[in-house]
PDB file of N, CA and C in Angstrom:
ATOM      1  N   UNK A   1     -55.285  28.729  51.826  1.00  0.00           N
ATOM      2  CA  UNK A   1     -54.359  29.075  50.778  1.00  0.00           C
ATOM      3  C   UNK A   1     -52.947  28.750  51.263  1.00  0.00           C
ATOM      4  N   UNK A   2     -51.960  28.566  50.170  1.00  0.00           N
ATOM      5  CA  UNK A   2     -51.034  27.845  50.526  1.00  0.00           C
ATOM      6  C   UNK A   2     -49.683  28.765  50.029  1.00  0.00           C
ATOM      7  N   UNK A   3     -49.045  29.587  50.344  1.00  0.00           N
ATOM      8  CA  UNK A   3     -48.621  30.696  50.335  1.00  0.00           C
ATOM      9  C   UNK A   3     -47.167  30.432  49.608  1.00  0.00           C
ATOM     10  N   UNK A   4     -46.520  29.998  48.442  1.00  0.00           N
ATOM     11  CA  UNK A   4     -45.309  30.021  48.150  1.00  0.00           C
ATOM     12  C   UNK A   4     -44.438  30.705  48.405  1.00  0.00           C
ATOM     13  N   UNK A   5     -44.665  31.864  47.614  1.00  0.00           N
ATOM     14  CA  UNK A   5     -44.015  33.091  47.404  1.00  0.00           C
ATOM     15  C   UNK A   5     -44.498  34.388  47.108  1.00  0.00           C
ATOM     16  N   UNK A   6     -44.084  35.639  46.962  1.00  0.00           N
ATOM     17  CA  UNK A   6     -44.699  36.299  46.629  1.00  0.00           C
ATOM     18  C   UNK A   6     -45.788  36.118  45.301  1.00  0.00           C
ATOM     19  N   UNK A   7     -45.146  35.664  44.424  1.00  0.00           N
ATOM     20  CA  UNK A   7     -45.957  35.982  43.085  1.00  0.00           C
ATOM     21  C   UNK A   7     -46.825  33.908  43.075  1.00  0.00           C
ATOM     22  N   UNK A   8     -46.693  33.347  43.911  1.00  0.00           N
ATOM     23  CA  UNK A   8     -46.825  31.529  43.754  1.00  0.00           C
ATOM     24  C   UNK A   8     -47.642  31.687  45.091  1.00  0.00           C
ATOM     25  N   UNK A   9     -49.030  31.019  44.724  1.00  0.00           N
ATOM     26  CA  UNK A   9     -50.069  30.427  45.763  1.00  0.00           C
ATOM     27  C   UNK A   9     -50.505  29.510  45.373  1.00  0.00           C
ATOM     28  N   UNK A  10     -51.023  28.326  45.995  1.00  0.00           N
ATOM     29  CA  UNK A  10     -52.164  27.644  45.694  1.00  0.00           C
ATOM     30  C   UNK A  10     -53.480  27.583  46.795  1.00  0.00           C
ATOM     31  N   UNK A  11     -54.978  27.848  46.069  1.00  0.00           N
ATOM     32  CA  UNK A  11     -56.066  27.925  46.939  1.00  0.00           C
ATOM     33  C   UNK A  11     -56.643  26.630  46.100  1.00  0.00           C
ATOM     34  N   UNK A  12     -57.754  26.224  47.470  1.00  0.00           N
ATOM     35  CA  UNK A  12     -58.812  25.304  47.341  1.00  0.00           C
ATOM     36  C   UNK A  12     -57.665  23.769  47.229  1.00  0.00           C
ATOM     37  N   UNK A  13     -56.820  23.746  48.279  1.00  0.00           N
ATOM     38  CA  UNK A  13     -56.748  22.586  48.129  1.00  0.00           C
ATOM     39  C   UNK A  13     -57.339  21.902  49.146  1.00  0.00           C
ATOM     40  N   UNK A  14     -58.174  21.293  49.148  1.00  0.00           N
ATOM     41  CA  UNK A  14     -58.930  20.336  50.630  1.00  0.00           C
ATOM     42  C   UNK A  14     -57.118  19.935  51.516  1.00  0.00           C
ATOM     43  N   UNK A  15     -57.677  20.130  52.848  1.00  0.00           N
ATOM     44  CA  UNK A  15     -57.249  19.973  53.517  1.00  0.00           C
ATOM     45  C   UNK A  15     -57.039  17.864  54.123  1.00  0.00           C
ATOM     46  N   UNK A  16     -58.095  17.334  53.714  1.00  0.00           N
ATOM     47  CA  UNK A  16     -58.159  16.018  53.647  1.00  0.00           C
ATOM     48  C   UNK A  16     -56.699  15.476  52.478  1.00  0.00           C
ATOM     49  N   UNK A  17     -56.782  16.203  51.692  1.00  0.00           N
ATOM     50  CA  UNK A  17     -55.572  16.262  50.108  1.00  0.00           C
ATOM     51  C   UNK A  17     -54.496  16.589  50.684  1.00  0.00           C
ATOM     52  N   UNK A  18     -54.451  17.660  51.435  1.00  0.00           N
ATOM     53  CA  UNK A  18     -52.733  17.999  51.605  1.00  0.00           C
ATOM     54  C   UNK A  18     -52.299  17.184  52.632  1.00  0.00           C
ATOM     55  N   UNK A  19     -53.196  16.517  53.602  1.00  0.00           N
ATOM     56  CA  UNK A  19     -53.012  15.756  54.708  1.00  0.00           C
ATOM     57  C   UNK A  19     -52.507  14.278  54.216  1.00  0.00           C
ATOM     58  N   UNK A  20     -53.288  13.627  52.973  1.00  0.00           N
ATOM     59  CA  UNK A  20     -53.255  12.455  52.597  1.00  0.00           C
ATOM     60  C   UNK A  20     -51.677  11.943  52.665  1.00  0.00           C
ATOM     61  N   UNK A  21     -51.430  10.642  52.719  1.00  0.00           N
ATOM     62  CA  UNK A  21     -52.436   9.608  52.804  1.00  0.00           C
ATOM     63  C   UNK A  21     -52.397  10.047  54.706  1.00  0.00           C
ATOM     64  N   UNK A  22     -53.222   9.932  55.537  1.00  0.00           N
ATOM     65  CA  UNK A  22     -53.009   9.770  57.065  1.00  0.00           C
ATOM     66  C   UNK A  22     -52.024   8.904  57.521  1.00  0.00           C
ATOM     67  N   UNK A  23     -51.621   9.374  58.628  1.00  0.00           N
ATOM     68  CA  UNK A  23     -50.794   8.190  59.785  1.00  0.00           C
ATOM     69  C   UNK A  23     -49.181   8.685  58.585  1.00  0.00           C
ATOM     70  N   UNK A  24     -48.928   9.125  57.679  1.00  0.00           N
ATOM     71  CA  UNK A  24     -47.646   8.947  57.052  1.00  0.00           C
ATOM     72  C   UNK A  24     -47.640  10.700  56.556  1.00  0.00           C
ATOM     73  N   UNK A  25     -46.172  10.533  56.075  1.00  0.00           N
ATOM     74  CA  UNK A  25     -45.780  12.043  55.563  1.00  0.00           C
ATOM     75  C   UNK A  25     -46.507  12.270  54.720  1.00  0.00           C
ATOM     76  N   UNK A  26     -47.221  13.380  54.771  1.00  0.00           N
ATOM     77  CA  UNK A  26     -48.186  14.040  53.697  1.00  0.00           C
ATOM     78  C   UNK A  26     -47.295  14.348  52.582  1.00  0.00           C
ATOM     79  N   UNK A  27     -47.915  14.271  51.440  1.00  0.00           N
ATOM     80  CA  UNK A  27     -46.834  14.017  49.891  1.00  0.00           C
ATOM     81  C   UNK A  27     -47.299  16.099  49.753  1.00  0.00           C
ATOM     82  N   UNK A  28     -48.636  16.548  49.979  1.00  0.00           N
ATOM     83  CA  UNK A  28     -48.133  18.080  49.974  1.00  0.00           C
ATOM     84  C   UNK A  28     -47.689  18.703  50.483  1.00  0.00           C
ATOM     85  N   UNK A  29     -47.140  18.224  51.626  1.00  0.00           N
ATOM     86  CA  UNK A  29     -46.168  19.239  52.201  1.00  0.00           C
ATOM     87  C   UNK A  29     -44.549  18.952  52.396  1.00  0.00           C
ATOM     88  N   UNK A  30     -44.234  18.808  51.161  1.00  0.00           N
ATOM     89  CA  UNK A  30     -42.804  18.196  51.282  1.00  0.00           C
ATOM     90  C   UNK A  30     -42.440  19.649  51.370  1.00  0.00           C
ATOM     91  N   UNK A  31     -41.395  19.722  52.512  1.00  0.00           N
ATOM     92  CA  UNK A  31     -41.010  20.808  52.569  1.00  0.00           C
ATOM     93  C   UNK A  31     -39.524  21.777  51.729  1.00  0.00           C
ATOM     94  N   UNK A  32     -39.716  22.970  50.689  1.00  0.00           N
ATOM     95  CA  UNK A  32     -38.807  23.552  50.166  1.00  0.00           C
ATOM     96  C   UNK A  32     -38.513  24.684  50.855  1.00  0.00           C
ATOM     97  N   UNK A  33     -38.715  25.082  52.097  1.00  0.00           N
ATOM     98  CA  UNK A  33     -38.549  26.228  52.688  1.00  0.00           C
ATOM     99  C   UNK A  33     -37.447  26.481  52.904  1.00  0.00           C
ATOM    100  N   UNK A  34     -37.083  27.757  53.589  1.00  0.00           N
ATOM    101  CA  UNK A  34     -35.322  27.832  54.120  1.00  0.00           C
ATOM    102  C   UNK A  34     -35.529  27.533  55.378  1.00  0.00           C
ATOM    103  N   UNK A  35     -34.024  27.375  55.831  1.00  0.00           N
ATOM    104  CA  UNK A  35     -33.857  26.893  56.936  1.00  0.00           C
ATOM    105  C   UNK A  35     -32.754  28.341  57.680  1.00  0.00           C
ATOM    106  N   UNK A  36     -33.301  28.713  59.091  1.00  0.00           N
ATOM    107  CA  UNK A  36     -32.503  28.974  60.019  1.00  0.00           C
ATOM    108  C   UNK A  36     -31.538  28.424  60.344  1.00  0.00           C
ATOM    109  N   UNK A  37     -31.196  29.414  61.359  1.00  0.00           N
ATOM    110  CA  UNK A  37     -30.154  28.481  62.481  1.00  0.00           C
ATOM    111  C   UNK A  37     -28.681  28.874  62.303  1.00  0.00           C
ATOM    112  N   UNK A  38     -27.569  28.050  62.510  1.00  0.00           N
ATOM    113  CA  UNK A  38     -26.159  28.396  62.431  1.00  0.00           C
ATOM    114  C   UNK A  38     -25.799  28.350  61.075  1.00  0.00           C
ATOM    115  N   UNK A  39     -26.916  27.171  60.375  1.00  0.00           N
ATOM    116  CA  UNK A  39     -26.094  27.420  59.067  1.00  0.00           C
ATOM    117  C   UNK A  39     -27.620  27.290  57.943  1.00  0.00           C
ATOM    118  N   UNK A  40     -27.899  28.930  57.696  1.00  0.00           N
ATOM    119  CA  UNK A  40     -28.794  29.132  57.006  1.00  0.00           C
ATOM    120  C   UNK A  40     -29.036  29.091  55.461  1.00  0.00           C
ATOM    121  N   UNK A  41     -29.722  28.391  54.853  1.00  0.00           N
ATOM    122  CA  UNK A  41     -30.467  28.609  53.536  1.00  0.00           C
ATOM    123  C   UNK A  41     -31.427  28.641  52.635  1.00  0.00           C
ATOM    124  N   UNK A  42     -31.255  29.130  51.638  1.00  0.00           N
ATOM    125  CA  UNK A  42     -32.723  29.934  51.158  1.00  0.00           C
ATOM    126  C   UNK A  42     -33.588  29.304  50.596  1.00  0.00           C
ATOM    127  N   UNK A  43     -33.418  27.712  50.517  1.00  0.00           N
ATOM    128  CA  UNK A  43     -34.140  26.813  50.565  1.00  0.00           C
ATOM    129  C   UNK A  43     -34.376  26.621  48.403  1.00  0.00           C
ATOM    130  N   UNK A  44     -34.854  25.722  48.370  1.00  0.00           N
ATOM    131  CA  UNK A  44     -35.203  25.346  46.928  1.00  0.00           C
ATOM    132  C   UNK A  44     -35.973  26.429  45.989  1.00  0.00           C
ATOM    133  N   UNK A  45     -35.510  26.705  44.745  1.00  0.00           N
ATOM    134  CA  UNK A  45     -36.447  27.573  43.733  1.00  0.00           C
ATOM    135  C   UNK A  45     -37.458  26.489  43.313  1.00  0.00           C
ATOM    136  N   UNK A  46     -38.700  27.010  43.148  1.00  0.00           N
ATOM    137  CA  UNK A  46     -39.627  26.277  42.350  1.00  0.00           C
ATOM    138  C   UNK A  46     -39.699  26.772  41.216  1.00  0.00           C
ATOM    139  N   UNK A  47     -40.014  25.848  40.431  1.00  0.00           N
ATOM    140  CA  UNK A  47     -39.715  26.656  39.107  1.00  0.00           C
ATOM    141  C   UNK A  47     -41.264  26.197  38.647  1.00  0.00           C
ATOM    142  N   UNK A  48     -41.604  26.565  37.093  1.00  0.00           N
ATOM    143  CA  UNK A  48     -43.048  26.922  36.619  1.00  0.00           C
ATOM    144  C   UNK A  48     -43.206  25.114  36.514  1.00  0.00           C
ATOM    145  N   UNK A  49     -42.751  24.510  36.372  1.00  0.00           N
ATOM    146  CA  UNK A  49     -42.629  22.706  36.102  1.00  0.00           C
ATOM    147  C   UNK A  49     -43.125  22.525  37.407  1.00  0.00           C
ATOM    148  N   UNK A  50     -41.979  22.819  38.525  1.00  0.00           N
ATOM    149  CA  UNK A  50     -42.514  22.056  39.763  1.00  0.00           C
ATOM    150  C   UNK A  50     -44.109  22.776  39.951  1.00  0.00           C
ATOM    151  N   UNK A  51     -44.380  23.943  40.045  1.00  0.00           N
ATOM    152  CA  UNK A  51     -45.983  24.215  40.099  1.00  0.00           C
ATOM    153  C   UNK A  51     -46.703  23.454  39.648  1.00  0.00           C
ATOM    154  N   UNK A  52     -46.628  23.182  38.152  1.00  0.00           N
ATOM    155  CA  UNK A  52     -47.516  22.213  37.271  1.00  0.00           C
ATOM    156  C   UNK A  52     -47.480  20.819  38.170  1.00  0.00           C
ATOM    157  N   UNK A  53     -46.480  20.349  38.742  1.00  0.00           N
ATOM    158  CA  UNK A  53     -46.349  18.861  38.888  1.00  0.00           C
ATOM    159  C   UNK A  53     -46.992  18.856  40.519  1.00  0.00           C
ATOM    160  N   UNK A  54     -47.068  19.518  41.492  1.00  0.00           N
ATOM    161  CA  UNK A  54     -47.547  20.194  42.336  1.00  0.00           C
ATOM    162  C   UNK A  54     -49.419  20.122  42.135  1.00  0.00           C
ATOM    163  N   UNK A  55     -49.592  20.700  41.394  1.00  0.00           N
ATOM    164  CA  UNK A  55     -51.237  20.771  40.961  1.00  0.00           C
ATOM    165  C   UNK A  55     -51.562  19.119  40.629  1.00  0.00           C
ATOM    166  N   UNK A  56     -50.615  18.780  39.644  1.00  0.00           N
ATOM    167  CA  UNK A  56     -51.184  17.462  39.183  1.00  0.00           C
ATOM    168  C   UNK A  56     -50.989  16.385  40.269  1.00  0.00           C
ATOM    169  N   UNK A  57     -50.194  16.806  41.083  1.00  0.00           N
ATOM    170  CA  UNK A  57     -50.654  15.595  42.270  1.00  0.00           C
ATOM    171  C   UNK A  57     -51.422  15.493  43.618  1.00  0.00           C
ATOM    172  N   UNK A  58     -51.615  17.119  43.300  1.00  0.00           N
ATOM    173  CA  UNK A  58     -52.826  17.737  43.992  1.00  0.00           C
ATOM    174  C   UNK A  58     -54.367  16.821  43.027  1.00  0.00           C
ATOM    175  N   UNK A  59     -54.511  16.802  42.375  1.00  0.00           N
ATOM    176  CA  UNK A  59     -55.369  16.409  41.441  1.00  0.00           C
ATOM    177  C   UNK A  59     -55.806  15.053  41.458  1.00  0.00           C
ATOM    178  N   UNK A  60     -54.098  14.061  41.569  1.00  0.00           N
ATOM    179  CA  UNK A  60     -54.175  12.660  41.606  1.00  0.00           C
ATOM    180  C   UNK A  60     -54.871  12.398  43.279  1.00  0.00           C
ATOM    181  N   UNK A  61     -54.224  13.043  43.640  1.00  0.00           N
ATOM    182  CA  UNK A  61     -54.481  12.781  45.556  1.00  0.00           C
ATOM    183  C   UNK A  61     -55.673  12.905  45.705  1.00  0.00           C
ATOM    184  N   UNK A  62     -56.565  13.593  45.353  1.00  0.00           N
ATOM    185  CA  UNK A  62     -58.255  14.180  45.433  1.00  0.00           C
ATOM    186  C   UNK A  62     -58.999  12.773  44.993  1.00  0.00           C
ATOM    187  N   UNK A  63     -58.196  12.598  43.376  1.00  0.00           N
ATOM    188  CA  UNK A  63     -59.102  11.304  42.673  1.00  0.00           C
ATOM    189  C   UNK A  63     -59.422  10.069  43.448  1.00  0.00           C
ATOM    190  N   UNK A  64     -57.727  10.128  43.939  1.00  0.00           N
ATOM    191  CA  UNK A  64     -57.361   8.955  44.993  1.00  0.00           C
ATOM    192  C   UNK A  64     -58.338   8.671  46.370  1.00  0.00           C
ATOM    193  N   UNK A  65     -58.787  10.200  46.912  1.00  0.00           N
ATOM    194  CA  UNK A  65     -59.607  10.132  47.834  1.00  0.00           C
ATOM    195  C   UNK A  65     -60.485   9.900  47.488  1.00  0.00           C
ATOM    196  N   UNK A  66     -61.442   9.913  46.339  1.00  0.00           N
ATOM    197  CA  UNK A  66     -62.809   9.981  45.861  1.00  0.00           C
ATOM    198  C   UNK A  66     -63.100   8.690  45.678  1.00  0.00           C
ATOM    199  N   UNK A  67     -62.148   8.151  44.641  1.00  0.00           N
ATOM    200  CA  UNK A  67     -62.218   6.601  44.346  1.00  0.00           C
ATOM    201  C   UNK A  67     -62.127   5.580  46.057  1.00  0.00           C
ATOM    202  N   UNK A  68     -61.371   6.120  46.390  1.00  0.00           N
ATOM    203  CA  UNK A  68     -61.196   5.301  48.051  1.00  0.00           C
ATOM    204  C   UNK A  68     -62.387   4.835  48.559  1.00  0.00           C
ATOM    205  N   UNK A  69     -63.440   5.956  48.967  1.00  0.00           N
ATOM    206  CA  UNK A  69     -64.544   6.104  49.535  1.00  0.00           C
ATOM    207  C   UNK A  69     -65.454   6.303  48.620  1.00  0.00           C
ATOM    208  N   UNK A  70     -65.905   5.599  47.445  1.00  0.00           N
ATOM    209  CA  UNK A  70     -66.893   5.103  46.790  1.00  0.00           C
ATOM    210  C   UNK A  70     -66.370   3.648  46.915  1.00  0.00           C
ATOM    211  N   UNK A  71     -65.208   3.046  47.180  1.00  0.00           N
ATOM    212  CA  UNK A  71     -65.239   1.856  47.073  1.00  0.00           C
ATOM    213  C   UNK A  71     -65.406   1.247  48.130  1.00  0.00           C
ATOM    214  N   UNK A  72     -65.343   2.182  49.510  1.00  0.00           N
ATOM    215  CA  UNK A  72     -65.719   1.890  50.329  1.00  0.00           C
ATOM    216  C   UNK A  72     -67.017   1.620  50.751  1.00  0.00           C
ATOM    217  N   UNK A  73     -67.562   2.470  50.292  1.00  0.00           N
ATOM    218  CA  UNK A  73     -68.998   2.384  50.239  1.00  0.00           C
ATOM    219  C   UNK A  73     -69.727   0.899  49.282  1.00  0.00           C
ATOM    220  N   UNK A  74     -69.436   1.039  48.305  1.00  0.00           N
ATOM    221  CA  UNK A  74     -69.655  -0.369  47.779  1.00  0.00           C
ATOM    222  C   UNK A  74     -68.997  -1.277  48.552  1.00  0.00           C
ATOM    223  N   UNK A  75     -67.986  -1.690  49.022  1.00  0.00           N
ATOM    224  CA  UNK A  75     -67.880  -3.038  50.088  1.00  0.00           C
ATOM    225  C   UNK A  75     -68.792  -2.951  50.601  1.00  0.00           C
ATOM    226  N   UNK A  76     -68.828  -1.597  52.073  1.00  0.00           N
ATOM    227  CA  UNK A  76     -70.291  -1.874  52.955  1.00  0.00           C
ATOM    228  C   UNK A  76     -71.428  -2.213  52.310  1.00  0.00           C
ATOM    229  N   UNK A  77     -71.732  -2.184  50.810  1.00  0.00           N
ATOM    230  CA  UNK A  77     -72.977  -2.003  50.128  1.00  0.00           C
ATOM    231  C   UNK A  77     -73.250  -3.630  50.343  1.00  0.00           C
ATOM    232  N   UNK A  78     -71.981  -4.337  50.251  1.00  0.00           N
ATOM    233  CA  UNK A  78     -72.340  -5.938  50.032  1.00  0.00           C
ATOM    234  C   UNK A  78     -71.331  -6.815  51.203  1.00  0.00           C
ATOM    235  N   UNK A  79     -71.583  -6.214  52.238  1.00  0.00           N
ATOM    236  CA  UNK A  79     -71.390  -6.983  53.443  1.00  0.00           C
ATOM    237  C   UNK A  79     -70.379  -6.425  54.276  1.00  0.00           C
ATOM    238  N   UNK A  80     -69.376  -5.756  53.908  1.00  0.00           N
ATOM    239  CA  UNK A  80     -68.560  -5.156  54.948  1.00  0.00           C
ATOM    240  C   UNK A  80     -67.009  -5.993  54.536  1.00  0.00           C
ATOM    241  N   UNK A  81     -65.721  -5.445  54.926  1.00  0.00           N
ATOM    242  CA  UNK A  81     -64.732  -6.257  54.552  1.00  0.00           C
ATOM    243  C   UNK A  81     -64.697  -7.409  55.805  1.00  0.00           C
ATOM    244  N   UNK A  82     -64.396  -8.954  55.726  1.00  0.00           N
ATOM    245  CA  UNK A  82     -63.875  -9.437  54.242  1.00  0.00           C
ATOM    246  C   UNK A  82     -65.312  -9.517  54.063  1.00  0.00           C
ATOM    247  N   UNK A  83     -66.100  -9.606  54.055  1.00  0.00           N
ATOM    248  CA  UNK A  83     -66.967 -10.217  53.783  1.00  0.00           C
ATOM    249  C   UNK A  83     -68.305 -10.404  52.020  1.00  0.00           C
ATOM    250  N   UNK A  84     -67.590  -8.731  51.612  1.00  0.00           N
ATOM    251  CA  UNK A  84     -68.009  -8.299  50.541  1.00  0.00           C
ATOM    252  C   UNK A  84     -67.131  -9.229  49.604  1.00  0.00           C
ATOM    253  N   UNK A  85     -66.450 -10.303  49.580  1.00  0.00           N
ATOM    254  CA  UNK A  85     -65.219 -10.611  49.278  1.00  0.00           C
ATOM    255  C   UNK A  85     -65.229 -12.166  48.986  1.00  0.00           C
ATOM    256  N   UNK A  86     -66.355 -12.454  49.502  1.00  0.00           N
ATOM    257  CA  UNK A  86     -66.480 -14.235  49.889  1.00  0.00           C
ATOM    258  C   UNK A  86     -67.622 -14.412  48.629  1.00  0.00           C
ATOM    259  N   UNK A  87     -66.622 -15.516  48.157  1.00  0.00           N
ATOM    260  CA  UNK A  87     -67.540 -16.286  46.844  1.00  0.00           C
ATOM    261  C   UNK A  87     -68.361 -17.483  47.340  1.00  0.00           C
ATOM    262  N   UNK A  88     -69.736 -17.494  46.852  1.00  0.00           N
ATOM    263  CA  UNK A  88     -71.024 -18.193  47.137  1.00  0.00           C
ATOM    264  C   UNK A  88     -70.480 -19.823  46.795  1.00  0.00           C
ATOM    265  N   UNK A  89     -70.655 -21.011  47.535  1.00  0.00           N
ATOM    266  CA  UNK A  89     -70.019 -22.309  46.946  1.00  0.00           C
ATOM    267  C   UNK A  89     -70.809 -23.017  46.186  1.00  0.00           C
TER     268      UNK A  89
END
């Protein structure tokens, strides 16, 4: 679970999703938190929009993974890259 605020959570987001894409900045965890230090603040309001837009790219990111690795699977199905790829002469 992914802890906003008091009254703002989100559960069940796969952890593969909030991580995506690998090797680069994960798009769910852009961070709105506050910041410490010498010069402190209370960081960004989310408002009921950003939640919605939040879920829906929670949503896109999942599809994104699903579609990825079925298509992966179909390459390996017909030879492996490039090879799934090469037209018969």
């Amino acid at each position: 679970m992914k802890i906003i605020n008091g009254l703002h959570w989100f559960m069940d987001v796969p952890k593969a999703t909030r991580e995506f894409p690998p090797r680069r900045y994960p798009v769910c965890w852009r961070c709105r938190t506050g910041k410490g230090g010498q010069k402190p603040h209370p960081g960004r309001v989310l408002t009921d929009e950003d939640f919605l837009h939040y879920r829906r790219v929670v949503v896109a990111l999942t599809e994104t993974r699903r579609l990825m690795a079925e298509t992966d699977k179909v390459i390996e199905k017909h030879g492996g890259w490039p090879g799934a790829f090469k037209v018969a002469d």
